[in-house]
Protein backbone atom coordinates (compact mmCIF):
# COMPACT_ATOMS: atom_id res chain seq x y z
CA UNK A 1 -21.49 5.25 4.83
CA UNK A 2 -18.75 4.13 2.45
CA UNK A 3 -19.33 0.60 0.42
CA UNK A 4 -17.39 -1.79 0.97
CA UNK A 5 -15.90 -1.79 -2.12
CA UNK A 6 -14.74 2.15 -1.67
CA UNK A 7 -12.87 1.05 1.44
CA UNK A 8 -11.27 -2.09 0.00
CA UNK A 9 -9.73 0.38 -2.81
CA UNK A 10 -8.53 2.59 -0.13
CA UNK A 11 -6.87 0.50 1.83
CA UNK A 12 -4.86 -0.39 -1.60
CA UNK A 13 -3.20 2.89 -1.21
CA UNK A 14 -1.24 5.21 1.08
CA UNK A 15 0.70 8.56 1.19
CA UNK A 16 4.42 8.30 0.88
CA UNK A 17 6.19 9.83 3.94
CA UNK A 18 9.22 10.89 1.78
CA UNK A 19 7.61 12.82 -1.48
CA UNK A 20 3.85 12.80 -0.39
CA UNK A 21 2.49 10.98 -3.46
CA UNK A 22 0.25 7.84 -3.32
CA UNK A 23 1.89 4.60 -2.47
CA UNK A 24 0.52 1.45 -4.22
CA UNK A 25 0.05 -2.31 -2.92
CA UNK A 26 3.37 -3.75 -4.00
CA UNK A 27 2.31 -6.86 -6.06
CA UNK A 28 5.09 -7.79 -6.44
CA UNK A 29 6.52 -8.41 -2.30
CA UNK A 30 7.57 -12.01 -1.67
CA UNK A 31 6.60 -12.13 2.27
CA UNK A 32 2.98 -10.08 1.71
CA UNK A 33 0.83 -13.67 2.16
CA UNK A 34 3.11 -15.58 4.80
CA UNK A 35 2.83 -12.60 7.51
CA UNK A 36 0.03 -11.17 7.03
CA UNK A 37 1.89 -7.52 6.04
CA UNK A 38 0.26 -5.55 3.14
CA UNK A 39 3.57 -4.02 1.53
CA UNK A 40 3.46 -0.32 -0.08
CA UNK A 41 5.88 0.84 -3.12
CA UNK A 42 6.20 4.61 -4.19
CA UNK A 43 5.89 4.97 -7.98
CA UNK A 44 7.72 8.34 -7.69
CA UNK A 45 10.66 7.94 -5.36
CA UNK A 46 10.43 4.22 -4.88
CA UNK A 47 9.90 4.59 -1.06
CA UNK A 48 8.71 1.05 0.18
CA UNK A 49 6.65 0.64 3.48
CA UNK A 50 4.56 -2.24 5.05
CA UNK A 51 1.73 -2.14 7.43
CA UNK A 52 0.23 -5.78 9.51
């Protein structure tokens, strides 16, 4: 069984759809804390995604 702290640090990432690199937490997304969305930048292509 994972830690908890493994699974936090995954859920910081996810694969981009468009290139198929990993997809960061986007610290920098105004609307992240009022809805509840966790927001997802590309480094490489600059895809962005969200997920509630």
């Amino acid at each position: 069984m994972k830690s908890t702290c493994e699974n936090k640090e995954k859920s910081l990432e996810t694969i981009c759809p468009i290139c198929g690199e990993i997809m960061k937490k986007d610290l920098y997304a105004y609307d992240s804390i009022e809805n509840g969305k966790i927001n997802y930048k590309c480094e490489n292509c600059g895809h962005k995604s969200s997920k509630i």
